[in-house]
N, C-alpha and C. Protein backbone atom coordinates (compact mmCIF):
# COMPACT_ATOMS: atom_id res chain seq x y z
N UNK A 1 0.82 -1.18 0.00
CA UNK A 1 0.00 0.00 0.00
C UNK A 1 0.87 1.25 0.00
N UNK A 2 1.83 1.24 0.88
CA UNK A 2 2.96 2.23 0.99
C UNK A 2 3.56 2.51 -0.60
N UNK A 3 3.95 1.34 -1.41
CA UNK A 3 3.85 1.67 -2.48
C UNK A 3 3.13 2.16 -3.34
N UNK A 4 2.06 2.38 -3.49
CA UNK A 4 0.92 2.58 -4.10
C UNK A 4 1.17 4.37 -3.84
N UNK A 5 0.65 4.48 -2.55
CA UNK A 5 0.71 6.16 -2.35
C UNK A 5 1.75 6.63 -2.73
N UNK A 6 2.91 6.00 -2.57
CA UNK A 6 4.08 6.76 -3.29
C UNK A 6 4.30 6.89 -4.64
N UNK A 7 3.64 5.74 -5.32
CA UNK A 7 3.83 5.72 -6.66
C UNK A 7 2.31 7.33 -7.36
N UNK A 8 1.29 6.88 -6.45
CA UNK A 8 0.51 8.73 -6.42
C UNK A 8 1.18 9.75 -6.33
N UNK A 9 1.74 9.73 -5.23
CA UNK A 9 2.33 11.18 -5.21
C UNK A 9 3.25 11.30 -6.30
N UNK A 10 4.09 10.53 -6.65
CA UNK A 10 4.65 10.94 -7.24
C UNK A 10 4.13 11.67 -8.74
N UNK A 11 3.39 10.49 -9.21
CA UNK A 11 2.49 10.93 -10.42
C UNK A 11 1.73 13.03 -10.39
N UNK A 12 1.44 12.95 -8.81
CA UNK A 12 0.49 14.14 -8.38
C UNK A 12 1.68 14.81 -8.82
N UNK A 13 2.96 15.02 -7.94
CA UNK A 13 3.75 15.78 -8.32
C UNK A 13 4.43 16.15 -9.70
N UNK A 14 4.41 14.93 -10.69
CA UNK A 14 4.89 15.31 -12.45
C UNK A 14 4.01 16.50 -12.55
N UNK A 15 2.87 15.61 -12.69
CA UNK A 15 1.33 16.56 -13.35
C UNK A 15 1.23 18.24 -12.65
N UNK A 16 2.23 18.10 -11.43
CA UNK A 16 1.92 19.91 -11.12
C UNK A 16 2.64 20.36 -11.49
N UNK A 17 3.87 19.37 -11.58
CA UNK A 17 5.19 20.46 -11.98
C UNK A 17 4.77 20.96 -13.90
N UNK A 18 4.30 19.79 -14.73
CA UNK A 18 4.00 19.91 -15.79
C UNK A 18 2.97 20.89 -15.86
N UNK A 19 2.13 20.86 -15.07
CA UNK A 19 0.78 21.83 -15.40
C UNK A 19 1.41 23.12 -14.95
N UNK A 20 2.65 23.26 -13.74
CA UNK A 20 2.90 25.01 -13.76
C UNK A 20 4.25 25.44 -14.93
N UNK A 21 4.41 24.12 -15.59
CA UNK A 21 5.56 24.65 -16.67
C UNK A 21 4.54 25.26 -17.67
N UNK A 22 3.54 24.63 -18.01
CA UNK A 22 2.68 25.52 -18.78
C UNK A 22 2.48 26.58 -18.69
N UNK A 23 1.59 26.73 -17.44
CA UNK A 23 1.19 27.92 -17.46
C UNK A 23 2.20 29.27 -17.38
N UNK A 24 3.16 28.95 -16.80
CA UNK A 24 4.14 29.64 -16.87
C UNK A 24 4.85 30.56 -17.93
N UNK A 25 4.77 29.53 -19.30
CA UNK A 25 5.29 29.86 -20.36
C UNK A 25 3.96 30.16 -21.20
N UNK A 26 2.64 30.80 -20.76
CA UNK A 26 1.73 31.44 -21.18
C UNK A 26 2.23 32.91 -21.30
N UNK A 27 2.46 33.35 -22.50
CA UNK A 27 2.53 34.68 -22.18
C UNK A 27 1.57 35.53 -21.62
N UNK A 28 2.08 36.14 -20.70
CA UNK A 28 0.71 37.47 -20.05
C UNK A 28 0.13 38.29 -20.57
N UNK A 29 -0.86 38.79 -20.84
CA UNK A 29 -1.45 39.95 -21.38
C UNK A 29 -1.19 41.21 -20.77
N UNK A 30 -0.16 41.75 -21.43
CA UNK A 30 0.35 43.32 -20.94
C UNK A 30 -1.00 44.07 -20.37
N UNK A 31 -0.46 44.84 -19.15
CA UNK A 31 -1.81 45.80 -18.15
C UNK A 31 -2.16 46.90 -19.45
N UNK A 32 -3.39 46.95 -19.99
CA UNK A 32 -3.69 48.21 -20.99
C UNK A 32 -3.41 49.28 -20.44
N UNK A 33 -2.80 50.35 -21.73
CA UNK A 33 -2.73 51.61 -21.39
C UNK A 33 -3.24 52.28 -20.67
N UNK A 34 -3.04 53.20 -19.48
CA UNK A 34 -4.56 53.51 -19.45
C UNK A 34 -4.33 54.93 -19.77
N UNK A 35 -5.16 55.58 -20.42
CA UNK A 35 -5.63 57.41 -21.40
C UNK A 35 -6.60 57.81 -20.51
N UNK A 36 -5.99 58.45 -19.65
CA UNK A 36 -6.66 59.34 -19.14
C UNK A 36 -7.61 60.52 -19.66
N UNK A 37 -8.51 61.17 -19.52
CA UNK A 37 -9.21 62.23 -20.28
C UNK A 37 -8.90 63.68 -19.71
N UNK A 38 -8.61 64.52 -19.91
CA UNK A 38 -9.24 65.83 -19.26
C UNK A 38 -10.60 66.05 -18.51
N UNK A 39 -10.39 66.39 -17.35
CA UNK A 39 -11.47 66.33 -16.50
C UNK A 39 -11.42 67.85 -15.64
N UNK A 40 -12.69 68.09 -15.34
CA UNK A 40 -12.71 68.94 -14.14
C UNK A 40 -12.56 70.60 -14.30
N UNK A 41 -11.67 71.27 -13.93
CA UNK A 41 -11.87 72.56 -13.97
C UNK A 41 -10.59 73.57 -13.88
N UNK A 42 -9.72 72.96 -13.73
CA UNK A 42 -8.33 73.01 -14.15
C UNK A 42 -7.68 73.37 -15.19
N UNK A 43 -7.80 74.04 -15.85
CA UNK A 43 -7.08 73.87 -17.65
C UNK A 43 -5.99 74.24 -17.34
N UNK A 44 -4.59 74.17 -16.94
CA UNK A 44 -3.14 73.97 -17.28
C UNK A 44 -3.46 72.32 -16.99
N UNK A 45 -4.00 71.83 -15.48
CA UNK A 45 -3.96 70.60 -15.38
C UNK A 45 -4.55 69.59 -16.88
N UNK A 46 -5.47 69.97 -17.33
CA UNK A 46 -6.15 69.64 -18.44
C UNK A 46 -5.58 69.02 -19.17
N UNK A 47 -4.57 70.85 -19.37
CA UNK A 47 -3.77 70.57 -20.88
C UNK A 47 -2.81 69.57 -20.89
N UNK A 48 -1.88 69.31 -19.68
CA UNK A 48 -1.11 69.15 -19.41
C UNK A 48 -1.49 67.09 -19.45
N UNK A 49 -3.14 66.96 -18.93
CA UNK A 49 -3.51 65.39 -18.64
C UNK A 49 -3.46 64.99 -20.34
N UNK A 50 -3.59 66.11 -21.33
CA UNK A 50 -3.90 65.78 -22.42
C UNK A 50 -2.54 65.39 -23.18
N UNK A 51 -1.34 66.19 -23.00
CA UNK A 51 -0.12 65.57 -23.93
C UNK A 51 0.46 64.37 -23.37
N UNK A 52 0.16 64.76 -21.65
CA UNK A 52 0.53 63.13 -21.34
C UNK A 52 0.10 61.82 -22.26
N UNK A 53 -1.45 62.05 -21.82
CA UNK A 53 -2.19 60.63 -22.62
C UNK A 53 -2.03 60.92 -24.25
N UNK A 54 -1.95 62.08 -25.11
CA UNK A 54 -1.72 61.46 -26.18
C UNK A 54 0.06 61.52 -26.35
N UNK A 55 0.77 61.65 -25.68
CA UNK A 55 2.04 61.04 -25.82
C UNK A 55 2.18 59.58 -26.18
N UNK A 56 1.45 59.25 -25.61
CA UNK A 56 1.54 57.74 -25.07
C UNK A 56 0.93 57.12 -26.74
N UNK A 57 1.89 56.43 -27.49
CA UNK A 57 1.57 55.79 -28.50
C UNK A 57 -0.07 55.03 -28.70
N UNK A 58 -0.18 54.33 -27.47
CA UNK A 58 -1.23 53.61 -27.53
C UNK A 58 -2.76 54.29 -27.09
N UNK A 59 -2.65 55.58 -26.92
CA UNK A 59 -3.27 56.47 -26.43
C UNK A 59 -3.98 57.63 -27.78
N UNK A 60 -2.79 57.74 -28.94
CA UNK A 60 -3.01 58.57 -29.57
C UNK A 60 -4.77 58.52 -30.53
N UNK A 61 -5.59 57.13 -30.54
CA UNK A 61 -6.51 57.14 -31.41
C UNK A 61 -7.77 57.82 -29.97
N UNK A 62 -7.05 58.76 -28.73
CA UNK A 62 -8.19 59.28 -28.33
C UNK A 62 -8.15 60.58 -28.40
N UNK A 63 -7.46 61.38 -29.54
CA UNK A 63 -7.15 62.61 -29.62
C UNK A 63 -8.55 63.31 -30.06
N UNK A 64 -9.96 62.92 -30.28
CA UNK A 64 -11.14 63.48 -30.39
C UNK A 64 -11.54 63.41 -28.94
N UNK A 65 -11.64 62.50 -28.36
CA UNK A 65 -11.91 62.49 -27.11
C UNK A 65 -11.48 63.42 -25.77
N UNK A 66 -9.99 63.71 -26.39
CA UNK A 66 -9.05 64.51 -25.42
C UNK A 66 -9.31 65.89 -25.92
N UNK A 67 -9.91 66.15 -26.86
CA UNK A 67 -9.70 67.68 -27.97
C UNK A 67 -11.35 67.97 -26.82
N UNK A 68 -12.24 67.01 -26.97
CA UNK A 68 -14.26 67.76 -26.35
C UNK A 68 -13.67 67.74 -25.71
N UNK A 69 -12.77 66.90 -24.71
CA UNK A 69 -12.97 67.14 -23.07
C UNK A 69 -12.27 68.65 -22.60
N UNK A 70 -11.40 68.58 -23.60
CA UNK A 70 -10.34 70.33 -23.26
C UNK A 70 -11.41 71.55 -23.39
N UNK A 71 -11.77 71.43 -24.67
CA UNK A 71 -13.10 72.22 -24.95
C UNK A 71 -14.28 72.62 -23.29
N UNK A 72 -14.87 71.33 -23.02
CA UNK A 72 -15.79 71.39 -21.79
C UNK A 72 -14.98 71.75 -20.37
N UNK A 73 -13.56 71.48 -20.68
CA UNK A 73 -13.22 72.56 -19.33
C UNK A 73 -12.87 73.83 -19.20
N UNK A 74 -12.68 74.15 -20.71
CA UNK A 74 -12.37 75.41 -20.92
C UNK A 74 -13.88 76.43 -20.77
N UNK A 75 -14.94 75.53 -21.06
CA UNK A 75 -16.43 76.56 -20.88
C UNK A 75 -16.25 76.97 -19.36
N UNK A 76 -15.68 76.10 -18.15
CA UNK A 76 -15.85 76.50 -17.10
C UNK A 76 -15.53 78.05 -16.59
N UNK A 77 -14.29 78.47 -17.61
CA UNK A 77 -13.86 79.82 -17.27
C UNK A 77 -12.97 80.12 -18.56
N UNK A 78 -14.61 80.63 -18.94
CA UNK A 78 -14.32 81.70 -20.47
C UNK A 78 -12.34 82.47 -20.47
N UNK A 79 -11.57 82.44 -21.46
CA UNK A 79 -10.95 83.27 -21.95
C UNK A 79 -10.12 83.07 -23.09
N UNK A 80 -9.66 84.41 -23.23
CA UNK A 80 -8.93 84.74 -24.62
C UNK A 80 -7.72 83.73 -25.10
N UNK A 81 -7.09 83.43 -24.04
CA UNK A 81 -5.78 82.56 -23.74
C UNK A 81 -6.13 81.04 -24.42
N UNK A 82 -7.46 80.89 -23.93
CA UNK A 82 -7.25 79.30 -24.25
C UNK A 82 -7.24 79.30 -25.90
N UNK A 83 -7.52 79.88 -26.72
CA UNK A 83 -7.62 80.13 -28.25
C UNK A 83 -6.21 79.68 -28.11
N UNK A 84 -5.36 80.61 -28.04
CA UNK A 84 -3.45 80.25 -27.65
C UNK A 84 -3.21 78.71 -26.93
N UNK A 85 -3.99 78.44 -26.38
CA UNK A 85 -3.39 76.75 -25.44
C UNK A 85 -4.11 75.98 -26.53
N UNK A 86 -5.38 76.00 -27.48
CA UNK A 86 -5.40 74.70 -28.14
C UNK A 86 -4.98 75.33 -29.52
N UNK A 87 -4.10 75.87 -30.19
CA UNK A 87 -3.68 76.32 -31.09
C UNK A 87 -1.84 75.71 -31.01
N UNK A 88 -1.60 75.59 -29.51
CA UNK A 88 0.06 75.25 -29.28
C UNK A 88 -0.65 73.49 -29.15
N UNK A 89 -1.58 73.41 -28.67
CA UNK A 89 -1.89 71.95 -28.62
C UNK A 89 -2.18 71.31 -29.97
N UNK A 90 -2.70 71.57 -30.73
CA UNK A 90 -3.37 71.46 -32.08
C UNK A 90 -1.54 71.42 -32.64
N UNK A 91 -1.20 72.57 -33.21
CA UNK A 91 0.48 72.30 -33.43
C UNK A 91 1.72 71.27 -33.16
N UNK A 92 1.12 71.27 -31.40
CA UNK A 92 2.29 70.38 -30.82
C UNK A 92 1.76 68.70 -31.74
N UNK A 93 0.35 68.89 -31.55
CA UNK A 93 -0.04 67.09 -32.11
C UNK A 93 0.57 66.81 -33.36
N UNK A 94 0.31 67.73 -34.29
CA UNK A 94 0.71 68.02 -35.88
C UNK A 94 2.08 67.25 -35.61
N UNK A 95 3.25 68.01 -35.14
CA UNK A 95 4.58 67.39 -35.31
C UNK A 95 4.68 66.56 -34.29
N UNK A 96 3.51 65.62 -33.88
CA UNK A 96 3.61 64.37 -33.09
C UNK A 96 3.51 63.53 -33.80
N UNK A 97 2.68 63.63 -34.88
CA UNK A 97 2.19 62.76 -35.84
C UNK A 97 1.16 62.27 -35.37
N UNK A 98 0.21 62.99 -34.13
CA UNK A 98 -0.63 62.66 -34.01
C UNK A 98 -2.08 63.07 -35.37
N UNK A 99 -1.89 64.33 -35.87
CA UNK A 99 -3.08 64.68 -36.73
C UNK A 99 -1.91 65.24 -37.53
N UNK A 100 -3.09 65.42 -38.96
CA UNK A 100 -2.03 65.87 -39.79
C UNK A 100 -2.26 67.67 -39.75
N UNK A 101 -1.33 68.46 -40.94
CA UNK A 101 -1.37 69.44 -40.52
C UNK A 101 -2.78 70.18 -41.14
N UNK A 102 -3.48 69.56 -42.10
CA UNK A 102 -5.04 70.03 -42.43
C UNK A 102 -6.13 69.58 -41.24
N UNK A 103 -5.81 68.52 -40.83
CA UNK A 103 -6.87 68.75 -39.28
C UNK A 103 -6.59 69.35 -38.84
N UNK A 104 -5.28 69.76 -38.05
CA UNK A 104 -5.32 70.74 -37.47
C UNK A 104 -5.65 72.27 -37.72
N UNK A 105 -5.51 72.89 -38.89
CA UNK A 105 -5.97 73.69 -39.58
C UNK A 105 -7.32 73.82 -39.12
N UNK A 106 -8.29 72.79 -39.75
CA UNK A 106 -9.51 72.90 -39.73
C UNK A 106 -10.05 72.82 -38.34
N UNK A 107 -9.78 72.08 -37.48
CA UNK A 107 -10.02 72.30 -36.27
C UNK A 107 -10.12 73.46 -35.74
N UNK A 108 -8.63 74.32 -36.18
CA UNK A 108 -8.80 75.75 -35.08
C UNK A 108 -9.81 76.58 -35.85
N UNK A 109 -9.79 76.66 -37.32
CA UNK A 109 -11.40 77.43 -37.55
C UNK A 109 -12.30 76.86 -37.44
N UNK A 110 -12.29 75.38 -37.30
CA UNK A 110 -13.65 75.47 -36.82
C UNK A 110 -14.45 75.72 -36.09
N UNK A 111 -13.53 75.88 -34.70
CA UNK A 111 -13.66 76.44 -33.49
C UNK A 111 -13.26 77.68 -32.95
N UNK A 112 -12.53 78.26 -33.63
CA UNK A 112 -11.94 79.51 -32.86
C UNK A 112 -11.38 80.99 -33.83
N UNK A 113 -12.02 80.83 -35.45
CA UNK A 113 -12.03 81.51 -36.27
C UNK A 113 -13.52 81.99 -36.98
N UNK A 114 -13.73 83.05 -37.68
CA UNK A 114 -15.35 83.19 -38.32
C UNK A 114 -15.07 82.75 -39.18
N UNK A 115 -14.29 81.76 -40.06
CA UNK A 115 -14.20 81.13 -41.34
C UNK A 115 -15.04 79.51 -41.57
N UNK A 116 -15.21 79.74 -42.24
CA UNK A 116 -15.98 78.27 -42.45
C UNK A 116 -15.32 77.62 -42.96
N UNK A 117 -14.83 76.00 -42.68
CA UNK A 117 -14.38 75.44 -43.28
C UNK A 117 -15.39 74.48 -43.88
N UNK A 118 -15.94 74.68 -43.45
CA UNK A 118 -17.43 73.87 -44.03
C UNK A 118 -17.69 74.17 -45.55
N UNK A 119 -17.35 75.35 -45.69
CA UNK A 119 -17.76 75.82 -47.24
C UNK A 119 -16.32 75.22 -48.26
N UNK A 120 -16.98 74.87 -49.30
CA UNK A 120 -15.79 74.71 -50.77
C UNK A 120 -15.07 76.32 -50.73
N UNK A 121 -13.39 75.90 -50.72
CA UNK A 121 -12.77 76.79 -51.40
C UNK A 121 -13.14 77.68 -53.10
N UNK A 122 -13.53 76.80 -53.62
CA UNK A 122 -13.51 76.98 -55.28
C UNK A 122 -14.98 77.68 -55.14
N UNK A 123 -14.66 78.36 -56.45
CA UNK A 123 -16.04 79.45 -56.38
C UNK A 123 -16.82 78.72 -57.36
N UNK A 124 -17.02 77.53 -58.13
CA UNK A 124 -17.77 77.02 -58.88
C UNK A 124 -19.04 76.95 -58.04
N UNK A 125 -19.77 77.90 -57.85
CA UNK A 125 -21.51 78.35 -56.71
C UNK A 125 -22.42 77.00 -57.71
N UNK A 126 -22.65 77.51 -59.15
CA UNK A 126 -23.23 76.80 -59.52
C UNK A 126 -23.13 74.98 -59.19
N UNK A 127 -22.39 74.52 -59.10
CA UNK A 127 -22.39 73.25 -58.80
C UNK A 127 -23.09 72.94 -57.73
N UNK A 128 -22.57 73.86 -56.50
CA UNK A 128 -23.10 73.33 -55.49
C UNK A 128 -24.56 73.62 -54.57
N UNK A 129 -25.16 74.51 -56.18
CA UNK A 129 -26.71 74.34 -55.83
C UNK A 129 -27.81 73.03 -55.45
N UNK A 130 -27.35 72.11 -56.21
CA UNK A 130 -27.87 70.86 -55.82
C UNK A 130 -27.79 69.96 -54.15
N UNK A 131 -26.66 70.47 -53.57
CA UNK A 131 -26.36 69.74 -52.15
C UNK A 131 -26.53 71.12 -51.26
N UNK A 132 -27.15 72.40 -51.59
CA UNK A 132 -27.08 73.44 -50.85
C UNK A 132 -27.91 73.24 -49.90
N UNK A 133 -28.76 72.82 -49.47
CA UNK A 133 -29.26 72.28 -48.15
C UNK A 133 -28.45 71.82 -46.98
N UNK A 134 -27.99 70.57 -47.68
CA UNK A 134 -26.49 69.66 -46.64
C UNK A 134 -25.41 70.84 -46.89
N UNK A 135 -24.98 71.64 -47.55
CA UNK A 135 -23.66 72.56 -47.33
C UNK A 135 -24.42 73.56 -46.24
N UNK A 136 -25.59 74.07 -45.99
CA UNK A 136 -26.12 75.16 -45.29
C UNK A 136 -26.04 74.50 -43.85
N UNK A 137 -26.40 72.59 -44.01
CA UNK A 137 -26.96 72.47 -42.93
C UNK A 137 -24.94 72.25 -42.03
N UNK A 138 -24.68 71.84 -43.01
CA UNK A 138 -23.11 71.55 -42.65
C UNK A 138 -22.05 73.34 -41.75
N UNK A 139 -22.55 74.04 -42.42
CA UNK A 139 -22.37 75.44 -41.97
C UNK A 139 -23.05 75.80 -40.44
N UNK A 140 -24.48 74.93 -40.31
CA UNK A 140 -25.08 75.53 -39.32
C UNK A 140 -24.15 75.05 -37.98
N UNK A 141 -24.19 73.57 -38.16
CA UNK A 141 -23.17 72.61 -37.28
C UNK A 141 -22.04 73.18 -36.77
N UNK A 142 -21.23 73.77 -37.96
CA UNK A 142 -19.73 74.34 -37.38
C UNK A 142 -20.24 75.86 -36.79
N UNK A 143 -21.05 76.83 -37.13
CA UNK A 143 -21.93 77.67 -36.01
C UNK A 143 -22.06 77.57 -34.70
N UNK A 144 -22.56 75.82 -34.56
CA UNK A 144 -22.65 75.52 -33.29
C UNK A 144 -21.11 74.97 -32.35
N UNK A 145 -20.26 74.92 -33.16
CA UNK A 145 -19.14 74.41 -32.91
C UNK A 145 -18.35 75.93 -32.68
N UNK A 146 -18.38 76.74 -33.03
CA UNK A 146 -18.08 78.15 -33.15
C UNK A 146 -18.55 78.87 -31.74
N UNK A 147 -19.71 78.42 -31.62
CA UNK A 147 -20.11 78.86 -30.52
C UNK A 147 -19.62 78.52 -29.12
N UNK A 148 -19.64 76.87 -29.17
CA UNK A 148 -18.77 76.81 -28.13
C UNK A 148 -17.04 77.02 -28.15
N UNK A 149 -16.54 77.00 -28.96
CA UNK A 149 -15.24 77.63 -29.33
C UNK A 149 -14.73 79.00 -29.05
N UNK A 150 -15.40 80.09 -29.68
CA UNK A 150 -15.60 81.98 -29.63
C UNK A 150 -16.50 82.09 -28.31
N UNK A 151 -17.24 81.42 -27.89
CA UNK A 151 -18.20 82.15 -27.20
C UNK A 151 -17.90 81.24 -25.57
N UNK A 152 -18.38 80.14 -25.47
CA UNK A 152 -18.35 79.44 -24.01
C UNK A 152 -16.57 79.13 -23.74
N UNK A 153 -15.92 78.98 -24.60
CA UNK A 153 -14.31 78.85 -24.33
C UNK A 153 -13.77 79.98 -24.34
N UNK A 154 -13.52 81.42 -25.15
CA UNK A 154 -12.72 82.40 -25.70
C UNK A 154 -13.55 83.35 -24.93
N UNK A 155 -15.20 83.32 -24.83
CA UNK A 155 -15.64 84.87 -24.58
C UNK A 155 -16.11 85.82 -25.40
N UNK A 156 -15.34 85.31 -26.59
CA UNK A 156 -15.34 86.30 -27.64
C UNK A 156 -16.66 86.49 -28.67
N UNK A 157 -17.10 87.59 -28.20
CA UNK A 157 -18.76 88.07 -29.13
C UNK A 157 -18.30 88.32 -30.18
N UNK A 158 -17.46 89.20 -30.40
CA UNK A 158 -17.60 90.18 -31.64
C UNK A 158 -17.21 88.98 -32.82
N UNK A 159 -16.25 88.21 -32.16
CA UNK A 159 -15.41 86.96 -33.74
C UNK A 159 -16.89 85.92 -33.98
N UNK A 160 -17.36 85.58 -32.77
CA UNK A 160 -18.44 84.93 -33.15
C UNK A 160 -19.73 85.49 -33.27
N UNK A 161 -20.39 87.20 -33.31
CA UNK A 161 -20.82 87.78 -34.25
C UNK A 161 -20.88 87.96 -35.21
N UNK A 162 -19.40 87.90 -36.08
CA UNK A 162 -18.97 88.18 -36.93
C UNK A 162 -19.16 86.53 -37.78
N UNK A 163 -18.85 85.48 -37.40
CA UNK A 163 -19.15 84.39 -38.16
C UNK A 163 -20.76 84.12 -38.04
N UNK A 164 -21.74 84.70 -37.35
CA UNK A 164 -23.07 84.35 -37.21
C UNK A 164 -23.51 85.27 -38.70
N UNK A 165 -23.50 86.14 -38.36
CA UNK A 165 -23.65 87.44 -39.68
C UNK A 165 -23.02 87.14 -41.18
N UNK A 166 -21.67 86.72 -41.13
CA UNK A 166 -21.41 85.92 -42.21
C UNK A 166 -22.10 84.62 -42.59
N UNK A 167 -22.42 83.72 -41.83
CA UNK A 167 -23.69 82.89 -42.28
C UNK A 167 -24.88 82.90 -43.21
N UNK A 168 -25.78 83.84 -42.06
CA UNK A 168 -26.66 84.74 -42.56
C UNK A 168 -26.55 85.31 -44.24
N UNK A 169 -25.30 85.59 -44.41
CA UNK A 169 -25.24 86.53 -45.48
C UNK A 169 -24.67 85.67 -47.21
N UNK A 170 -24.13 84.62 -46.10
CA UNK A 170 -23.68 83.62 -47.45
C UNK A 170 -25.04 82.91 -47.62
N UNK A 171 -25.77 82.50 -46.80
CA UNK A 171 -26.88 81.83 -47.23
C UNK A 171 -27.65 82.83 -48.12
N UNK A 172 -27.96 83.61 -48.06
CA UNK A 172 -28.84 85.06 -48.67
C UNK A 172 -28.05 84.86 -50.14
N UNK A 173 -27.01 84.77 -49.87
CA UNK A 173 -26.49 84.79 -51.28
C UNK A 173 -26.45 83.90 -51.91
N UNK A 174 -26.00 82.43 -51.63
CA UNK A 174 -26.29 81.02 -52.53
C UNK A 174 -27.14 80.88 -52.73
N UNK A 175 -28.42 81.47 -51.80
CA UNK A 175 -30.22 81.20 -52.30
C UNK A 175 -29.98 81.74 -53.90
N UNK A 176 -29.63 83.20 -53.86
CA UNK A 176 -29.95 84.07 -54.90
C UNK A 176 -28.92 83.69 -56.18
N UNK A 177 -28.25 82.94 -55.70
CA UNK A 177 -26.94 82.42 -57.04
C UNK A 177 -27.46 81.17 -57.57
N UNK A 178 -27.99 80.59 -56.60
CA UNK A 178 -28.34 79.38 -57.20
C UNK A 178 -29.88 79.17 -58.00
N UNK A 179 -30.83 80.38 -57.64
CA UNK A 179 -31.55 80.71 -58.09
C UNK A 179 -31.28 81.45 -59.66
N UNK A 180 -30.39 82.17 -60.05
CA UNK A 180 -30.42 82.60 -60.88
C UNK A 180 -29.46 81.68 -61.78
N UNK A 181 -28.62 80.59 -60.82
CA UNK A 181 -28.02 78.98 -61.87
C UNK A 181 -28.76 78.61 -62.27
N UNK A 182 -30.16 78.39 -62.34
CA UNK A 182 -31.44 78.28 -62.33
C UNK A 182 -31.82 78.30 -63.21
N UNK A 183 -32.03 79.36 -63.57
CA UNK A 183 -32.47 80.70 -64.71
C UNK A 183 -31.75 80.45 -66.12
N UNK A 184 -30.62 80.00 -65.89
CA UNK A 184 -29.67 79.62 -67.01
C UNK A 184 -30.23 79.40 -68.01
């Protein structure tokens, strides 16, 4: 019988040593990144949570995520400055290789200039009588993006007066261009 249990244990003991050589040589699943967001009410802290996490290689596909959240802490306390902090942020990403240098472009007017990037460069009007609905409604959107940009982040009435009124005035006018493409 003495033999018997010994000849068990021993067996017990292969099978653990074999079953922890396995597992052993399981590779581990690396701890995920973790990307923090901009939070709270802080904006140097903000800015600062933001190059961290998109430093971080594995971090960089949350640079929309990190761009609203900068935005919503910056509404907490309107000013002129932050136009300057996501303009060095927007830049710094560019030669990160996080965005290229036309997002970034378009980003800062879309938010923090009266220019539309929403509208075609090229003055061919006539063409784009047919989608002038979706280009108007596409204009209204970056308005609202303008707004919180010039107005709840920056403060600034008069730049985002000035792109409300330009709206207004391009629509007045593609009505009447495309009306008289019309006419042709």
């Amino acid at each position: 019988m003495r033999a018997s249990v010994k000849k068990h244990s021993w067996l017990v003991l292969c099978f653990a040593i074999i079953a922890f050589m396995f597992t052993a040589c399981v590779p581990q699943k690396p701890e995920p990144t973790p990307c923090p967001i901009p939070s709270g009410n802080l904006v140097d802290e903000a800015f600062q949570t933001a190059r961290t996490t998109l430093s971080q290689p594995a971090c960089r596909y949350q640079f929309d995520a990190v761009f609203s959240a900068l935005l919503e802490v910056c509404t907490g306390s309107p000013s002129m400055q932050h136009r300057e902090r996501f303009s060095e942020l927007l830049v710094w990403s560019k030669n990160e290789g996080i965005i290229s240098t036309i997002q970034a472009k378009e980003l800062y007017n879309r938010y923090f200039t009266d220019r539309f990037v929403s509208l075609p460069d090229d003055y061919k009007t006539c063409s784009y009588c047919p989608q002038l609905k979706r280009l108007m409604s596409a204009c209204q959107d970056e308005l609202r993006d303008k707004e919180l940009g010039l107005l709840r982040v920056c403060g600034d009435k008069a730049t985002y007066a000035k792109a409300s009124g330009d709206l207004q005035k391009m629509d007045l006018i593609l009505e009447a261009t495309c009306s008289a493409c019309g006419a042709q």
